[in-house]
N, C-alpha and C. Protein backbone atom coordinates (compact mmCIF):
# COMPACT_ATOMS: atom_id res chain seq x y z
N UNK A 1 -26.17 -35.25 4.79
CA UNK A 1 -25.88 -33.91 4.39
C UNK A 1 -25.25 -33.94 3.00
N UNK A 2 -26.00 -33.18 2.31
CA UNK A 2 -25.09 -33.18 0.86
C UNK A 2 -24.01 -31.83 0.15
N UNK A 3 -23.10 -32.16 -0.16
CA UNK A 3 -22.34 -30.96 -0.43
C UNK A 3 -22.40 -31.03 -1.87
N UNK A 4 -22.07 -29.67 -1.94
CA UNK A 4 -22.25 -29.19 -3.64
C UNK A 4 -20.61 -29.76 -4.38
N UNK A 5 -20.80 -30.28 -5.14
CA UNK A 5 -19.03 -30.95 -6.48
C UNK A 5 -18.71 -29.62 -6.40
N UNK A 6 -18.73 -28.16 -6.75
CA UNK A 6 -17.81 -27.26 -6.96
C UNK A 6 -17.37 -26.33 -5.90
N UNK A 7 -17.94 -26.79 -4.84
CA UNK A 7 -17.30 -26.07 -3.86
C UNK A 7 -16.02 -26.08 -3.56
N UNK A 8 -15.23 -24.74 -3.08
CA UNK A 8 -14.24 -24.38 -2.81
C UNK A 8 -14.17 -25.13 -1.59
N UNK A 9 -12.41 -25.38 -1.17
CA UNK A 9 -12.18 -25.99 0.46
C UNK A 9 -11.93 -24.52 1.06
N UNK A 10 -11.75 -23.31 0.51
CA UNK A 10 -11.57 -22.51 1.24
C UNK A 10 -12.80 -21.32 1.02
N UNK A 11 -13.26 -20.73 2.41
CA UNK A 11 -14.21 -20.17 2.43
C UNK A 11 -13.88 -18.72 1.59
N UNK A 12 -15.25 -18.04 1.92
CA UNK A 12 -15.17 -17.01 0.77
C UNK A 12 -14.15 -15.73 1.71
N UNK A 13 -14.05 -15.68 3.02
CA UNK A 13 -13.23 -14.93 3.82
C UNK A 13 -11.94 -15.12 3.42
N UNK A 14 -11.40 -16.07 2.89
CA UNK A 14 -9.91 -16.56 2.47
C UNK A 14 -9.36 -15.70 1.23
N UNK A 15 -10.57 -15.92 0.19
CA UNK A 15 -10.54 -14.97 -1.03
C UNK A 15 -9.93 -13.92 -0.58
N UNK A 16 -11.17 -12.83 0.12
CA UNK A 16 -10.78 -11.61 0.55
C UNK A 16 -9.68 -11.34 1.15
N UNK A 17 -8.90 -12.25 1.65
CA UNK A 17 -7.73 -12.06 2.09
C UNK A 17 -7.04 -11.93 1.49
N UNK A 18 -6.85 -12.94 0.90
CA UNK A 18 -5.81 -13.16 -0.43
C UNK A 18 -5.80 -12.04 -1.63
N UNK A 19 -7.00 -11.69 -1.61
CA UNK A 19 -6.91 -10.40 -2.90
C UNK A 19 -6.51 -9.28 -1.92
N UNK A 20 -6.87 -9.04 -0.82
CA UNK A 20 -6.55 -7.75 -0.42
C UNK A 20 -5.24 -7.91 0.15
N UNK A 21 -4.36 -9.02 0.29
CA UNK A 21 -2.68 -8.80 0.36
C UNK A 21 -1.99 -8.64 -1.64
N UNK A 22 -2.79 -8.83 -2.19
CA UNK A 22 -2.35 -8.81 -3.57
C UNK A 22 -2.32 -7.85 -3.86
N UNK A 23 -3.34 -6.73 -3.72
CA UNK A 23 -4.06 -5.32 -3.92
C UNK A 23 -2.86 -4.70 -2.96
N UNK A 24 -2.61 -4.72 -1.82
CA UNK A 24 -1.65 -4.00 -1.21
C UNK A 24 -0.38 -4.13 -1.59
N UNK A 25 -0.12 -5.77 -2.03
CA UNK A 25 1.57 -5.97 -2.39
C UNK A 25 2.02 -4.78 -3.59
N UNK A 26 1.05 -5.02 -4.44
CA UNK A 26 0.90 -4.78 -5.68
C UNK A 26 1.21 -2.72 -5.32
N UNK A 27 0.07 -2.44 -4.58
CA UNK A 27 0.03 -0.84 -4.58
C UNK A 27 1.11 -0.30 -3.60
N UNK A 28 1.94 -1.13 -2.79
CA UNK A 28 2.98 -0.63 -2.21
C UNK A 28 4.24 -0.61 -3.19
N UNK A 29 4.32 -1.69 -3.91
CA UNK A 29 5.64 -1.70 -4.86
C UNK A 29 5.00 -0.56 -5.89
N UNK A 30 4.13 -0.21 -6.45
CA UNK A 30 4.26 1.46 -7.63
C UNK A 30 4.65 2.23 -6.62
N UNK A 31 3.85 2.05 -5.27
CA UNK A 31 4.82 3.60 -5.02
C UNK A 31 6.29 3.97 -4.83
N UNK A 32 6.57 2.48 -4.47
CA UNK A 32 8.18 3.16 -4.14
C UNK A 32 8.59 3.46 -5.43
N UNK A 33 8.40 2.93 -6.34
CA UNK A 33 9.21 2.44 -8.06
C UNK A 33 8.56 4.12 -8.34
N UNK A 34 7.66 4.64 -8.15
CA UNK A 34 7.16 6.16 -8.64
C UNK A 34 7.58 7.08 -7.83
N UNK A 35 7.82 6.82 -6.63
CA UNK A 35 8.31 7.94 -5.76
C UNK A 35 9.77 8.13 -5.80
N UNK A 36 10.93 7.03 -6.34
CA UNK A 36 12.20 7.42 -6.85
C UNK A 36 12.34 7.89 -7.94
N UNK A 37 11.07 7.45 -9.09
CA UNK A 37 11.06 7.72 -10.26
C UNK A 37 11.53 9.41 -10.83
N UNK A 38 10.06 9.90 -10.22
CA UNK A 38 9.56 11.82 -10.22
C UNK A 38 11.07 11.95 -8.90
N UNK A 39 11.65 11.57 -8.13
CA UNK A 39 12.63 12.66 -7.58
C UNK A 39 13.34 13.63 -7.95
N UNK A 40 14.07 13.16 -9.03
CA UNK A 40 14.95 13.99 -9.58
C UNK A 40 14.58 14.89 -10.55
N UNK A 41 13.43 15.01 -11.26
CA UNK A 41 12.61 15.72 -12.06
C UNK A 41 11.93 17.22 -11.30
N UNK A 42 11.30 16.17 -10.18
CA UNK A 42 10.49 17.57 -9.44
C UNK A 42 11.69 18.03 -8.32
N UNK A 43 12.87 17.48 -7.80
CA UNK A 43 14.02 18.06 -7.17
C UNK A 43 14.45 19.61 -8.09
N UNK A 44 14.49 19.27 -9.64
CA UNK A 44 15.43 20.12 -10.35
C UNK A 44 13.85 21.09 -10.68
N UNK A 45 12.78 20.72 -10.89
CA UNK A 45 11.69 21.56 -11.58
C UNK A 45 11.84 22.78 -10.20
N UNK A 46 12.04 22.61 -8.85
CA UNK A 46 10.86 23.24 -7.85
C UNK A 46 12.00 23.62 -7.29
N UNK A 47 13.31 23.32 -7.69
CA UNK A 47 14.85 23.60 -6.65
C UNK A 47 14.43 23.01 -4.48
N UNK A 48 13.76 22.12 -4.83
CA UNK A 48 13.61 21.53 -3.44
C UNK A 48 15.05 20.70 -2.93
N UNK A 49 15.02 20.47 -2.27
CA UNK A 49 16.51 19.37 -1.24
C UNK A 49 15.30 17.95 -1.52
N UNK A 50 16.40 17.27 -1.62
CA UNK A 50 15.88 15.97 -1.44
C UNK A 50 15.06 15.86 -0.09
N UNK A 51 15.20 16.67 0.96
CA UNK A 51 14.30 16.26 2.26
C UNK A 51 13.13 16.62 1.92
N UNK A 52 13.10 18.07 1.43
CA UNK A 52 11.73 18.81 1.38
C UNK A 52 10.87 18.37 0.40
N UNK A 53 11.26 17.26 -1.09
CA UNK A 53 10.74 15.94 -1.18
C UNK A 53 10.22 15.34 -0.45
N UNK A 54 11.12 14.50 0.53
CA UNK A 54 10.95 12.90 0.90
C UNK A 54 10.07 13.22 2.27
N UNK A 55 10.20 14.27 3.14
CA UNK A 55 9.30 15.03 4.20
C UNK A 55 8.03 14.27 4.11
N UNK A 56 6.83 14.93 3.24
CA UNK A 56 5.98 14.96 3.24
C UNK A 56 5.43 13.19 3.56
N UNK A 57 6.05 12.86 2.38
CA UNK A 57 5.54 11.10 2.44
C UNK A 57 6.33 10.54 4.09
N UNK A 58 7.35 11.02 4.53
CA UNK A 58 7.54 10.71 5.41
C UNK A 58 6.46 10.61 6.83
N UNK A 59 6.02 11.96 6.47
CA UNK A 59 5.06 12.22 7.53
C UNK A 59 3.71 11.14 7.49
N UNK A 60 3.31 11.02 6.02
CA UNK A 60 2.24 10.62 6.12
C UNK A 60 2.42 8.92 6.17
N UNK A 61 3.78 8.58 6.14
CA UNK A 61 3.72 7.06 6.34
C UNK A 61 3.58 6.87 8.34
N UNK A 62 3.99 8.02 9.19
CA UNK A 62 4.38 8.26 10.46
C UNK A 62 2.85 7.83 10.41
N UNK A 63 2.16 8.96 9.69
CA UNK A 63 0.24 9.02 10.51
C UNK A 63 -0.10 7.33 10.86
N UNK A 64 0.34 7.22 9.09
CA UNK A 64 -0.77 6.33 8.76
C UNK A 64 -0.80 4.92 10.11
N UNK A 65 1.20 5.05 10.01
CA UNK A 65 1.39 3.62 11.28
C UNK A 65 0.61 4.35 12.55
N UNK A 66 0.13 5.40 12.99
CA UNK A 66 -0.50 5.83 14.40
C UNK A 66 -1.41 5.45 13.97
N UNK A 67 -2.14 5.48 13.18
CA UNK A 67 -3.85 5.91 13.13
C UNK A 67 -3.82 4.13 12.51
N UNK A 68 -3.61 3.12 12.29
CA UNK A 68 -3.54 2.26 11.85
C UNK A 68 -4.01 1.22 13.06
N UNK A 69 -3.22 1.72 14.51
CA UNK A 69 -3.60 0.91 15.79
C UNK A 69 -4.95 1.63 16.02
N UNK A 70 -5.69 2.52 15.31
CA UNK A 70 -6.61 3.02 16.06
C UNK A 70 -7.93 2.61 15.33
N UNK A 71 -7.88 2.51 13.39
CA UNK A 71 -8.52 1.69 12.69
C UNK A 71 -8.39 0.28 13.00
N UNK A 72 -7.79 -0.92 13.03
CA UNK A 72 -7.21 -1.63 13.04
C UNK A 72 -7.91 -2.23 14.15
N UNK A 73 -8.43 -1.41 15.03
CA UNK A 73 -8.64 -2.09 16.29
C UNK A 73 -10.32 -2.17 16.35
């Protein structure tokens, strides 16, 4: 059996892994660093409470962990 000199020891499924925890590390740290950023800007622009801010993303981080066991699976 002959193997090819430039082959990788790790398959091409490994890649995809590895970029898509990079791609997520990466897109979870802007949001927090952007979502403290705009607080105090759109708090004072819209006269909101800090909840009626932080609410919304709240909710949609709630979905996402439900619907996550349901993709996921």
């Amino acid at each position: 059996m002959l193997q090819h000199a430039n082959r990788s020891p790790l398959s091409f499924g490994y890649w995809l892994i590895g970029a898509a925890f990079v791609a997520q590390f990466v897109s979870v740290g802007v949001q927090n660093y952007v979502f403290g950023a705009f607080m105090t800007p759109m708090i004072e622009e819209f006269g909101w409470s800090r909840t009626e801010y932080s609410l919304p993303r709240t909710a949609g981080q709630f979905v996402m962990a439900f619907t996550g066991f349901i993709i996921g699976t």
